[in-house]
N, C-alpha and C. Protein backbone atom coordinates (compact mmCIF):
# COMPACT_ATOMS: atom_id res chain seq x y z
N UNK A 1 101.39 45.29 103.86
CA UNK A 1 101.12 46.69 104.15
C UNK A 1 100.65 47.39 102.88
N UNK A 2 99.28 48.16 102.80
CA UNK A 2 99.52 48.64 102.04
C UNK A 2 100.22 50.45 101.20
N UNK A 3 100.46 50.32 100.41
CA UNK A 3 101.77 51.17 99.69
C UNK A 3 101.26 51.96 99.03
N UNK A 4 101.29 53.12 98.64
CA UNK A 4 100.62 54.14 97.46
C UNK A 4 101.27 55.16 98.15
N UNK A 5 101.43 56.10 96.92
CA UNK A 5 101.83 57.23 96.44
C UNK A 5 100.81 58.20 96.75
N UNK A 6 101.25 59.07 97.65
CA UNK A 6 100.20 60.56 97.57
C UNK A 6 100.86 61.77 97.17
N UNK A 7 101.98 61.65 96.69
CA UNK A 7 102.20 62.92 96.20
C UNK A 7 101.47 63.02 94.64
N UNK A 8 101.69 64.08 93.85
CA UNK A 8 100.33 64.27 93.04
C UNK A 8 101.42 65.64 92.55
N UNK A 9 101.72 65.38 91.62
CA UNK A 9 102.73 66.79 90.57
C UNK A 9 101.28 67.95 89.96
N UNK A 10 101.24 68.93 91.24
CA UNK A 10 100.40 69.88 91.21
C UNK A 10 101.13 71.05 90.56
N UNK A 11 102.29 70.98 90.16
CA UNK A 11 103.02 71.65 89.34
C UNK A 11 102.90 71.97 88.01
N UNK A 12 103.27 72.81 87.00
CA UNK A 12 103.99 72.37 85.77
C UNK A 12 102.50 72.83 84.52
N UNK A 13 101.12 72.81 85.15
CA UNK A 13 100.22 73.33 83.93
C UNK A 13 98.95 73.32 84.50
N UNK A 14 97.97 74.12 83.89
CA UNK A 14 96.43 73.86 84.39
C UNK A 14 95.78 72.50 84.33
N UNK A 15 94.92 72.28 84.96
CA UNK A 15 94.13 70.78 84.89
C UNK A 15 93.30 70.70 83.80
N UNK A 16 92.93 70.23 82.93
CA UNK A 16 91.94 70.12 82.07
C UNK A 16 90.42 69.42 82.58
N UNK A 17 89.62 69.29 82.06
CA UNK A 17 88.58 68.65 82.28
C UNK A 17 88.65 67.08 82.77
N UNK A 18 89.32 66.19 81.55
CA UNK A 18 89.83 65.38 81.65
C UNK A 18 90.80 64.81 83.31
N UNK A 19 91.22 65.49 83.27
CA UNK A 19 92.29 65.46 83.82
C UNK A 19 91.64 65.72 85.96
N UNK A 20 90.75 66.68 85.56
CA UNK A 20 90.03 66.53 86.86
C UNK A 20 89.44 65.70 87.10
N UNK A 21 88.52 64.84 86.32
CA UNK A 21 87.92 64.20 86.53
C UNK A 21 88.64 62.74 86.78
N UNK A 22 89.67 62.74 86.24
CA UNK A 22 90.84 61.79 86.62
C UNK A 22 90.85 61.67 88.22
N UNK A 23 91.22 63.13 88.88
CA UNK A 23 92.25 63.23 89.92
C UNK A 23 90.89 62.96 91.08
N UNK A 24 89.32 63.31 90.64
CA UNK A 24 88.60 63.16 91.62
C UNK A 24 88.29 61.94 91.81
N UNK A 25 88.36 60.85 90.68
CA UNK A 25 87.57 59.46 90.58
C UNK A 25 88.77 58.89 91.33
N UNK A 26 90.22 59.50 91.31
CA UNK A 26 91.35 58.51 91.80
C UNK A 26 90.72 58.90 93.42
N UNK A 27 90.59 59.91 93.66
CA UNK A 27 90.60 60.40 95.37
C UNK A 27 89.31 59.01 95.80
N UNK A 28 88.42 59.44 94.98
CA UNK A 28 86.97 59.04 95.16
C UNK A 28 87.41 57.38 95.92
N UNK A 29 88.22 57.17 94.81
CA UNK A 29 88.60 55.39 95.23
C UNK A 29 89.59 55.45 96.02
N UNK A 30 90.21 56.34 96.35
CA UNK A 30 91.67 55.98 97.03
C UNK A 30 90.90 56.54 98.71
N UNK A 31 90.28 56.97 98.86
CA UNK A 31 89.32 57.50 100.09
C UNK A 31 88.04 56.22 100.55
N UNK A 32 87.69 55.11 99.74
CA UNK A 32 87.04 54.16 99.78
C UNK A 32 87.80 53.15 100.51
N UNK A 33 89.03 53.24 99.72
CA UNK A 33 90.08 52.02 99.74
C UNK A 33 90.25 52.09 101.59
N UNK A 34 90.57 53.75 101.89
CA UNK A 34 91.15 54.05 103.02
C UNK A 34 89.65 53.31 103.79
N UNK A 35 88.77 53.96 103.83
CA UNK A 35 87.68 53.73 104.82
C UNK A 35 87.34 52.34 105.17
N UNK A 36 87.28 51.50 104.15
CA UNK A 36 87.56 50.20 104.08
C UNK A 36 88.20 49.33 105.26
N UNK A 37 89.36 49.91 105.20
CA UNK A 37 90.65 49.28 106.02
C UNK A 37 90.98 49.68 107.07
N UNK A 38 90.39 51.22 107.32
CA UNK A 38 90.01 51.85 109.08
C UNK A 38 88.72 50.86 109.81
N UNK A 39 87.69 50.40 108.93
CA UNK A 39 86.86 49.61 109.50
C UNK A 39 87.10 48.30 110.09
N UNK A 40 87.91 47.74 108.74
CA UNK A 40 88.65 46.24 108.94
C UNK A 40 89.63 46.50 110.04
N UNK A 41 90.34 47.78 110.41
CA UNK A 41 91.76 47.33 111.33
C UNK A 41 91.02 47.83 113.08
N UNK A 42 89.74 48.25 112.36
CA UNK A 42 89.08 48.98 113.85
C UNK A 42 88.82 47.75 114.56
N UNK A 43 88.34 46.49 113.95
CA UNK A 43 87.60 45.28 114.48
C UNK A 43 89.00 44.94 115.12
N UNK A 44 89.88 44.85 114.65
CA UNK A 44 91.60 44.42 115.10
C UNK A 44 91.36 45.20 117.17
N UNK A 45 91.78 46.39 116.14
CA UNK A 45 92.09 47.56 117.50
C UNK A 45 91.13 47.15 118.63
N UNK A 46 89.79 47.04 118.55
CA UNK A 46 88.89 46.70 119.40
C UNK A 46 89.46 45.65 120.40
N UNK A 47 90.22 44.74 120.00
CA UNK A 47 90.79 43.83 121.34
C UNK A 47 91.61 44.55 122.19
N UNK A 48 92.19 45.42 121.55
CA UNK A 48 93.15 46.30 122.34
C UNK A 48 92.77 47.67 122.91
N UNK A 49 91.70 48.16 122.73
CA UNK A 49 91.17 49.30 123.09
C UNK A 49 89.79 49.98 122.01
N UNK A 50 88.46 49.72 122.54
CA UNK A 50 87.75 49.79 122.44
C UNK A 50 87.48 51.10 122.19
N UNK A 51 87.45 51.98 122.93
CA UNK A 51 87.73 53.59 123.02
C UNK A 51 88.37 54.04 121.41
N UNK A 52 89.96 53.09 121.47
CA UNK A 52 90.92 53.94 120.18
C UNK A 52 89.95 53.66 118.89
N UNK A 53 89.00 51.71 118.79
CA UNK A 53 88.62 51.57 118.17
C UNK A 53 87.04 52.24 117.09
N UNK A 54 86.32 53.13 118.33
CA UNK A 54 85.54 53.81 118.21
C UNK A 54 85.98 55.09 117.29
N UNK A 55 87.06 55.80 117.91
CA UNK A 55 87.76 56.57 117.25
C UNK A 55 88.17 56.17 115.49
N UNK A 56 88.63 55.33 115.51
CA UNK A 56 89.13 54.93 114.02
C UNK A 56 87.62 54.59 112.99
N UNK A 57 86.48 53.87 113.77
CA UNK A 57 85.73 53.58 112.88
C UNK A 57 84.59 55.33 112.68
N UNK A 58 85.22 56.34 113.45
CA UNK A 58 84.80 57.99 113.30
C UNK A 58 85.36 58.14 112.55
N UNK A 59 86.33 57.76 112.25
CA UNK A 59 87.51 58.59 111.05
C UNK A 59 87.17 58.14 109.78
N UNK A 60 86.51 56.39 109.60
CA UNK A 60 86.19 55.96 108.74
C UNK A 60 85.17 56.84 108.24
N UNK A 61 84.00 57.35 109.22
CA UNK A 61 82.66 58.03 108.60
C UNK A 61 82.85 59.30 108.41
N UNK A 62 84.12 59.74 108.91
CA UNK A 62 84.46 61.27 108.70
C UNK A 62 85.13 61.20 106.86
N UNK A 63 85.45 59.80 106.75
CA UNK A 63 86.39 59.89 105.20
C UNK A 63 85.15 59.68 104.33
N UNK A 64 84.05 58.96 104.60
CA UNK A 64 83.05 58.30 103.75
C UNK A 64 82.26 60.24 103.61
N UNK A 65 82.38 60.96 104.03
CA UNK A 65 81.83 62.48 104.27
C UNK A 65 82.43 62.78 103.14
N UNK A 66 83.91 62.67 103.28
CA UNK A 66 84.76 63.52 102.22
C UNK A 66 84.40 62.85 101.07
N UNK A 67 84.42 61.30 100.89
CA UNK A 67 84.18 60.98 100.12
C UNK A 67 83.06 61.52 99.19
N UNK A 68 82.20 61.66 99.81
CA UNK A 68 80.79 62.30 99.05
C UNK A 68 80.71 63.69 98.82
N UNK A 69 81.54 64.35 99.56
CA UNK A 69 81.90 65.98 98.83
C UNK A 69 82.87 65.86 97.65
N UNK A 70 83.47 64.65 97.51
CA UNK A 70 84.87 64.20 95.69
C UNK A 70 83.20 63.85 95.06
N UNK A 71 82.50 63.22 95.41
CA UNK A 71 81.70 62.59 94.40
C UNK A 71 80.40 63.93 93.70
N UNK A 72 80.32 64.86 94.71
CA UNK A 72 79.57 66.00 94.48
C UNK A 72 80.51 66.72 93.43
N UNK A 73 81.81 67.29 94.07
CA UNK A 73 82.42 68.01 93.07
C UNK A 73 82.63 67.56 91.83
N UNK A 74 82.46 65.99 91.86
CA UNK A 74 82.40 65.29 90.30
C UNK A 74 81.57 65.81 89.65
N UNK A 75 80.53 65.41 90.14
CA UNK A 75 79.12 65.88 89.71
C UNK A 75 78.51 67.31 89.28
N UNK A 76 79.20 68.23 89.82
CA UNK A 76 79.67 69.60 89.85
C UNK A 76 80.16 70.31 88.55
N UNK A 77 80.65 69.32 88.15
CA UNK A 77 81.99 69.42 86.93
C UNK A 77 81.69 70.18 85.51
């Protein structure tokens, strides 16, 4: 299964430059990682419901979206 941490200590001081560009390149990949594995588990789901599986590989292209609005705001920077 995989395991990761999404909490994110938004607490405690301003972001620096550095430091954004940190938190977008982590999203950037951690939003890849996800889309990835909605595609791979959609081919799964598909034996079991075709319909749910359609759905999941939407969610994949709905994350690959976000993805490219982290990679704009990089770019933004």
């Amino acid at each position: 299964m995989h395991s990761h941490d999404h909490s994110h200590d938004s607490k405690g001081h301003d972001l620096n430059r550095h430091e954004v560009e940190h938190l977008l390149e982590h999203w950037i990949e951690h939003n890849q990682s996800h889309s990835t594995s909605f595609r791979e588990r959609a081919a799964q789901v598909a034996r079991v419901s075709e319909l749910a599986a359609q759905d999941i590989n939407r969610a994949a292209e709905l994350m690959d979206e976000c993805t490219e609005m982290l990679k704009k705001a990089l770019k933004d920077l």
